[in-house]
N, C-alpha and C. Protein backbone atom coordinates (compact mmCIF):
# COMPACT_ATOMS: atom_id res chain seq x y z
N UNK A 1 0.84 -1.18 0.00
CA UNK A 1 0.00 0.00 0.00
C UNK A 1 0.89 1.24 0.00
N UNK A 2 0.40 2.06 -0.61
CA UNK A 2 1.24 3.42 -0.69
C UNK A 2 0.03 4.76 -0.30
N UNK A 3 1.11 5.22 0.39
CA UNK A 3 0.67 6.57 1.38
C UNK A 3 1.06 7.51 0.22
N UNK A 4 0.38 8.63 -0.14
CA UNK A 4 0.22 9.73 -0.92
C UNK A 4 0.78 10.95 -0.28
N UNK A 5 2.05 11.60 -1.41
CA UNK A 5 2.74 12.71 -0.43
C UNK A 5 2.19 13.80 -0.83
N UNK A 6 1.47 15.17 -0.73
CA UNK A 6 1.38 16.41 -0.93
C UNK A 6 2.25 17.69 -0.93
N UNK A 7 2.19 18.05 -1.88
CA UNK A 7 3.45 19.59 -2.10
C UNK A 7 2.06 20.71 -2.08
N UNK A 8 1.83 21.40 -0.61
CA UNK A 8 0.93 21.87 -0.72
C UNK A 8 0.83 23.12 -1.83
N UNK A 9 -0.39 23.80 -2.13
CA UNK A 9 -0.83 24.87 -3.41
C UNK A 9 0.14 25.87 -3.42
N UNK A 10 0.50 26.04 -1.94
CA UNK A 10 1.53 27.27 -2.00
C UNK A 10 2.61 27.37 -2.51
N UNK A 11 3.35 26.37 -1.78
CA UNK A 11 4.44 25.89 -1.99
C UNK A 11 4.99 25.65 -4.13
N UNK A 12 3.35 24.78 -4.62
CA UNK A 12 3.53 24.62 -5.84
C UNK A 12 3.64 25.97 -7.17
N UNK A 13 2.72 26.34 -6.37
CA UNK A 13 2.25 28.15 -7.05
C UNK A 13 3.63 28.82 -7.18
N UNK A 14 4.82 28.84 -5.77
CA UNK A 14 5.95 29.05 -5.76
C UNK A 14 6.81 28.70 -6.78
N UNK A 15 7.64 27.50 -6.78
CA UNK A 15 7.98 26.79 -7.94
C UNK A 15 7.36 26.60 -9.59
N UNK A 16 6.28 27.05 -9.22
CA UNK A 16 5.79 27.21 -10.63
C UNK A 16 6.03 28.52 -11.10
N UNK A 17 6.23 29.67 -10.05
CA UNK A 17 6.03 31.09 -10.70
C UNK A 17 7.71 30.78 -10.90
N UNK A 18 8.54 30.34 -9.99
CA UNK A 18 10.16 30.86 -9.98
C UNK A 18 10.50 29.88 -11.27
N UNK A 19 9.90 28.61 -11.77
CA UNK A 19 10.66 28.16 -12.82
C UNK A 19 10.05 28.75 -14.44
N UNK A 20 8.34 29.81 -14.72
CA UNK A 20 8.23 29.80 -15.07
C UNK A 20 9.40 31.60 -15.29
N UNK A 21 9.73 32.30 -14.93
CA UNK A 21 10.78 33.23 -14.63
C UNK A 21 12.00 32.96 -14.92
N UNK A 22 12.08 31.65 -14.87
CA UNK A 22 13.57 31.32 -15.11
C UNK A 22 13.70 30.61 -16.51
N UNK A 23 12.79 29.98 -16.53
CA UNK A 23 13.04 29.87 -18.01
C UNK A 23 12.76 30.78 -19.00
N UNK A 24 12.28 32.10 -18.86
CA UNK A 24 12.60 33.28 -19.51
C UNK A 24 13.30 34.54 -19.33
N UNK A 25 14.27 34.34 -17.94
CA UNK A 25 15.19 35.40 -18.01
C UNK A 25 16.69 34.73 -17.04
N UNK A 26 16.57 33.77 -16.64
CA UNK A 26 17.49 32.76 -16.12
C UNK A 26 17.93 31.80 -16.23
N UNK A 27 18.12 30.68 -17.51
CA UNK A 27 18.22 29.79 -17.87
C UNK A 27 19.47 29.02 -16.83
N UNK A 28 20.59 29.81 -16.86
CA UNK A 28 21.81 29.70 -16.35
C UNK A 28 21.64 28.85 -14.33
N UNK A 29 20.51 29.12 -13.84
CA UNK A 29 20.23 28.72 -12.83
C UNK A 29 18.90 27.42 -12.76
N UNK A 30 18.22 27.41 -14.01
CA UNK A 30 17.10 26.38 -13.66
C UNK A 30 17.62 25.19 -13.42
N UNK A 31 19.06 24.61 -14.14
CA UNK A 31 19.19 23.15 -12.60
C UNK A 31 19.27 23.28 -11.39
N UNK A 32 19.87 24.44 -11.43
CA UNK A 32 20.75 24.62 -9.29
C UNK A 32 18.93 24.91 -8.85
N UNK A 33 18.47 25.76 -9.01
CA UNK A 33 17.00 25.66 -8.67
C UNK A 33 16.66 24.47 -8.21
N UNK A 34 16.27 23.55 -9.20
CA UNK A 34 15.51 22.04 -8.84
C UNK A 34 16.54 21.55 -7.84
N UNK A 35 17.48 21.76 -7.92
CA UNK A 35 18.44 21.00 -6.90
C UNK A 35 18.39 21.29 -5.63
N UNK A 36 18.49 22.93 -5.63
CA UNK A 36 18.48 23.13 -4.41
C UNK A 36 16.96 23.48 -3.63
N UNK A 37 15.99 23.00 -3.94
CA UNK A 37 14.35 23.35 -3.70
C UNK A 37 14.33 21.79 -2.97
N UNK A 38 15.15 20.25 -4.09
CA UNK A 38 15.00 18.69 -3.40
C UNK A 38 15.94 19.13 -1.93
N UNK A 39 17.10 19.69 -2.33
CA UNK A 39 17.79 19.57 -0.63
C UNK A 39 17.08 20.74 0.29
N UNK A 40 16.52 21.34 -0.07
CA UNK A 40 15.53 22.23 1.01
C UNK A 40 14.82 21.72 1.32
N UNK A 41 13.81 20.66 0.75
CA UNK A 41 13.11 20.03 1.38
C UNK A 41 13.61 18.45 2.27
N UNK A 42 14.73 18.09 1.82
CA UNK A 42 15.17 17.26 2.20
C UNK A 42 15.64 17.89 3.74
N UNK A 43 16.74 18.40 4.01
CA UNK A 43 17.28 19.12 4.75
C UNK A 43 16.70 20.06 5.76
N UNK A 44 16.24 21.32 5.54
CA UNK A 44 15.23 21.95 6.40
C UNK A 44 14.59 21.66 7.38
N UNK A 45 14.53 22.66 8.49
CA UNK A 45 13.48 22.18 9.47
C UNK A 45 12.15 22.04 9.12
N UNK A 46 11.52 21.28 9.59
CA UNK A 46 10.09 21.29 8.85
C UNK A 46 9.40 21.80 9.61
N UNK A 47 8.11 22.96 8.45
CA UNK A 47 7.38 24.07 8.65
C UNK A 47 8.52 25.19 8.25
N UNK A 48 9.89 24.91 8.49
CA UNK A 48 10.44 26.53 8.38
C UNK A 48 10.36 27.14 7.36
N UNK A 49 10.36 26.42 5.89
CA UNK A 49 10.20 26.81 4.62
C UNK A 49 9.09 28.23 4.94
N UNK A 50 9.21 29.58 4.04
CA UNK A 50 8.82 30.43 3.93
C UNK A 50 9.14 31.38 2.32
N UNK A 51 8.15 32.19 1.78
CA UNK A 51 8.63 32.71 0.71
C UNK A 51 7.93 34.32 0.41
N UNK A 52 8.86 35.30 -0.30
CA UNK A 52 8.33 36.92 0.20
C UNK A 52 7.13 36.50 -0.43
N UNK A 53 6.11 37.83 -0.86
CA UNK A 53 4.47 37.63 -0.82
C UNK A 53 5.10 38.57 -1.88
N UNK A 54 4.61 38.80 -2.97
CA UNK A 54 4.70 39.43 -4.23
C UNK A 54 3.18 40.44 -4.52
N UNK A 55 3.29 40.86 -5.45
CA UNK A 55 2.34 42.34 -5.53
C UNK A 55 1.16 41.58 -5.75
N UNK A 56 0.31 42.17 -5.43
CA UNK A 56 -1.27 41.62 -5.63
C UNK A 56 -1.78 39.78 -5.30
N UNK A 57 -1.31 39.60 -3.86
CA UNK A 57 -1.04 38.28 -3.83
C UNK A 57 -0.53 36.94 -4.22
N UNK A 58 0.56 37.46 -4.96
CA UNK A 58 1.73 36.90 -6.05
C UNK A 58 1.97 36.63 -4.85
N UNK A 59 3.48 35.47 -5.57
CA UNK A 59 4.19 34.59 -4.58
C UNK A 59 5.73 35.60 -5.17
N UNK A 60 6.66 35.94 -4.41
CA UNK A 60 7.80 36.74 -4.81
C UNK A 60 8.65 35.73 -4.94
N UNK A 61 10.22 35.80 -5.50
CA UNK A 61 10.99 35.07 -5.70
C UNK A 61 11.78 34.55 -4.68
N UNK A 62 12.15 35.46 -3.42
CA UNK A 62 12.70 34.87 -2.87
C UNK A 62 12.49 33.97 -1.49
N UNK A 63 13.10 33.02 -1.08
CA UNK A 63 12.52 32.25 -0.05
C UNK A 63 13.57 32.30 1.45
N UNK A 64 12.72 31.21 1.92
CA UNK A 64 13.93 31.24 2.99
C UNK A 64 13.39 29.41 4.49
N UNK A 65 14.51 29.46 4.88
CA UNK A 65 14.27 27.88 5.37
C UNK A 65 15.19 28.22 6.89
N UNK A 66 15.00 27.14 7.50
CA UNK A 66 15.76 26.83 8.84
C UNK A 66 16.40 25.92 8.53
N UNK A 67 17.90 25.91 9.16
CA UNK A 67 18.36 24.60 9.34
C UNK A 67 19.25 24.04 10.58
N UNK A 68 18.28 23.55 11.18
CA UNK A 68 19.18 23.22 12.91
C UNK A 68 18.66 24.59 13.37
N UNK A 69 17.71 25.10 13.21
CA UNK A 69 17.39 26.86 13.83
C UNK A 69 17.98 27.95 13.32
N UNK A 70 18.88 27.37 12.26
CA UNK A 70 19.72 28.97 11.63
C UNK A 70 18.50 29.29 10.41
N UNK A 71 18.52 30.52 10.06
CA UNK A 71 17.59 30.83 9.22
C UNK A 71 18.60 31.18 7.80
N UNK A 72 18.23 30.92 6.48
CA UNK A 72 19.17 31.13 5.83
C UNK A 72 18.03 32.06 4.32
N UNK A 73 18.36 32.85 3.70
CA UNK A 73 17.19 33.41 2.57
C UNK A 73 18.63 32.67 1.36
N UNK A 74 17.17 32.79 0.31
CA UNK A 74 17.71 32.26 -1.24
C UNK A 74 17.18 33.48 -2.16
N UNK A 75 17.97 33.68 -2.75
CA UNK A 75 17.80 35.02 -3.67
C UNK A 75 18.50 34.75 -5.28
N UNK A 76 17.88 35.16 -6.15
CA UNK A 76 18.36 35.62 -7.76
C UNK A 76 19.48 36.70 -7.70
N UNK A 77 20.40 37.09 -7.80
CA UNK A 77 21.30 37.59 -8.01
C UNK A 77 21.74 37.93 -9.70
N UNK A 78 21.09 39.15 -10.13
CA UNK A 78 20.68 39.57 -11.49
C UNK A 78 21.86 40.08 -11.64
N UNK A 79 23.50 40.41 -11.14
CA UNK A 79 24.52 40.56 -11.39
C UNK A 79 25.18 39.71 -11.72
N UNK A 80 25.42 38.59 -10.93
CA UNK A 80 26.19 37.28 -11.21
C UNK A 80 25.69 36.95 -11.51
N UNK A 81 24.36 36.52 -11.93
CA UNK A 81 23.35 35.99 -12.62
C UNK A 81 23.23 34.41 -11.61
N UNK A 82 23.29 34.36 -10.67
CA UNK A 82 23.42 33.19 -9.69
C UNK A 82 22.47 33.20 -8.52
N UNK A 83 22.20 32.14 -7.88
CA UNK A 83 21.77 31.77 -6.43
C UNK A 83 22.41 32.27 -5.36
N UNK A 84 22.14 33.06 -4.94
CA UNK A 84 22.87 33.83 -3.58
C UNK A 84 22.15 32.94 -2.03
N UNK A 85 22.82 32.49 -1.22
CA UNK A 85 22.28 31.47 -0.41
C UNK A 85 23.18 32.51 1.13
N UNK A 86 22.21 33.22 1.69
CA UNK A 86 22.53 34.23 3.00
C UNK A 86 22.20 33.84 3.89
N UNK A 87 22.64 34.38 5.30
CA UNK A 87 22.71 33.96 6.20
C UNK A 87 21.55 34.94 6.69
N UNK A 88 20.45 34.62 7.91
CA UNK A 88 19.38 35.25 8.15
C UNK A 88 18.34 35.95 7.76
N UNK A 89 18.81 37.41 6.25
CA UNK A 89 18.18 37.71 5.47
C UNK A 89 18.58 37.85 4.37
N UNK A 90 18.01 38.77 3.62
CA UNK A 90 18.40 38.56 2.21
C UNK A 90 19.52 39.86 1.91
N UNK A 91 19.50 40.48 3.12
CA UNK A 91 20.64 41.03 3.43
C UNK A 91 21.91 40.88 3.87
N UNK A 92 21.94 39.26 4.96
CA UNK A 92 22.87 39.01 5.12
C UNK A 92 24.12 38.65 4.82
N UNK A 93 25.26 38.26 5.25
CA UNK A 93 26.47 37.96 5.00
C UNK A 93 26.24 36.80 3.96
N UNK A 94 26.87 36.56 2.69
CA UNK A 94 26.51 35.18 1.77
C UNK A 94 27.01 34.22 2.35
N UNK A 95 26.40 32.99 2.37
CA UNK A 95 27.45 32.03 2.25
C UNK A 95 27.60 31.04 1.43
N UNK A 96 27.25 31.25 0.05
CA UNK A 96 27.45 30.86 -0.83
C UNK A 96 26.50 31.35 -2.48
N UNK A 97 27.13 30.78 -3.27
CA UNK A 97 26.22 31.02 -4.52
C UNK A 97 26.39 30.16 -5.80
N UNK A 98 25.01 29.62 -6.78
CA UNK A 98 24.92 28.34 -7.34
C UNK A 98 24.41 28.77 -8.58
N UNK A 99 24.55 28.36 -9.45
CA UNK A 99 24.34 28.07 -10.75
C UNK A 99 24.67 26.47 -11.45
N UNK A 100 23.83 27.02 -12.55
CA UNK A 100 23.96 25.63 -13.22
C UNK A 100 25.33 24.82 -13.46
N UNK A 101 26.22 25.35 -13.27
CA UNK A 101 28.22 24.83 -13.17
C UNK A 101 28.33 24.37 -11.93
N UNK A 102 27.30 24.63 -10.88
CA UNK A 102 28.22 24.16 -9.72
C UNK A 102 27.15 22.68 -9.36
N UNK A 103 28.20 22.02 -9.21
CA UNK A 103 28.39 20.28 -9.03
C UNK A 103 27.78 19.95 -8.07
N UNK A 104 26.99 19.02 -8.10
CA UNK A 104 25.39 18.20 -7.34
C UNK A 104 26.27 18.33 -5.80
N UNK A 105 27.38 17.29 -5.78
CA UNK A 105 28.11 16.96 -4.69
C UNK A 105 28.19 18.60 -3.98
N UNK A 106 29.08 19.44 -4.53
CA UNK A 106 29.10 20.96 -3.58
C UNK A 106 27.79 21.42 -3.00
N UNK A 107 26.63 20.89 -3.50
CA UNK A 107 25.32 21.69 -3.15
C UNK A 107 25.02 20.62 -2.25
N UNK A 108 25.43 19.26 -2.38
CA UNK A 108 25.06 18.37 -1.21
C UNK A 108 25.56 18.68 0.42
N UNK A 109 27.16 18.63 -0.16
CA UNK A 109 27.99 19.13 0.79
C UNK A 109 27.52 20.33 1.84
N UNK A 110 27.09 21.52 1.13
CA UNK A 110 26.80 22.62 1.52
C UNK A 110 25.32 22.64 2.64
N UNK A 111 24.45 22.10 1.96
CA UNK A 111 23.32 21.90 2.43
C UNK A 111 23.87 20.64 3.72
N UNK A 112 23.97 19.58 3.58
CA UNK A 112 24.94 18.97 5.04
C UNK A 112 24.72 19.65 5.86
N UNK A 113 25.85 20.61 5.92
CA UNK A 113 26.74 21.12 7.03
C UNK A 113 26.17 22.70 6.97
N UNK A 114 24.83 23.07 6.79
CA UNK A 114 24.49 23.93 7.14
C UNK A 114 24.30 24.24 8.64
């Protein structure tokens, strides 16, 4: 018998707005995306997942998760054209950043030892 998993509306509405965005002005990031959305959910405290609220009840691009209680935001970075992965907000100190070049293993690694 198999138990049925749910990705609730929100959550999907999310990923649907950020990959339909990226495949028209970000190409360079839509793997590290899928990659790093499976180790957020893998990884993360659960419930901590959160994402900004966009204009007129839009879902905004950027998100943000717990891990072990640290809070970390994920952001587009329209300069480097990359995943900016910060510490507390989307202001904070980086501690890292992903695109489609950087290697399954480093994003495994990273996510780990968050």
């Amino acid at each position: 018998m198999s138990i049925k998993l749910n990705i609730d509306s929100t959550t999907k509405k999310y990923t649907d707005g950020v990959v339909g965005r990226i495949e028209h002005h970000a190409k360079e990031v839509e793997a590290a995306f899928a990659a790093i959305m499976g180790f957020v959910l893998v990884y993360s405290d659960s419930g901590s997942m959160a994402v900004r609220e966009g204009r007129v009840q839009e879902i905004g691009n950027m998100g943000w998760a717990e891990f072990g209680g640290r809070r970390v935001a994920f952001r587009y970075e329209h300069a480097t054209r990359k995943i900016e992965v910060r510490d507390g907000s989307v202001q904070g100190p980086m501690l890292a950043d992903f695109d489609n070049n950087t290697e399954l293993t480093a994003l495994l690694d990273f996510f780990k030892n968050l």
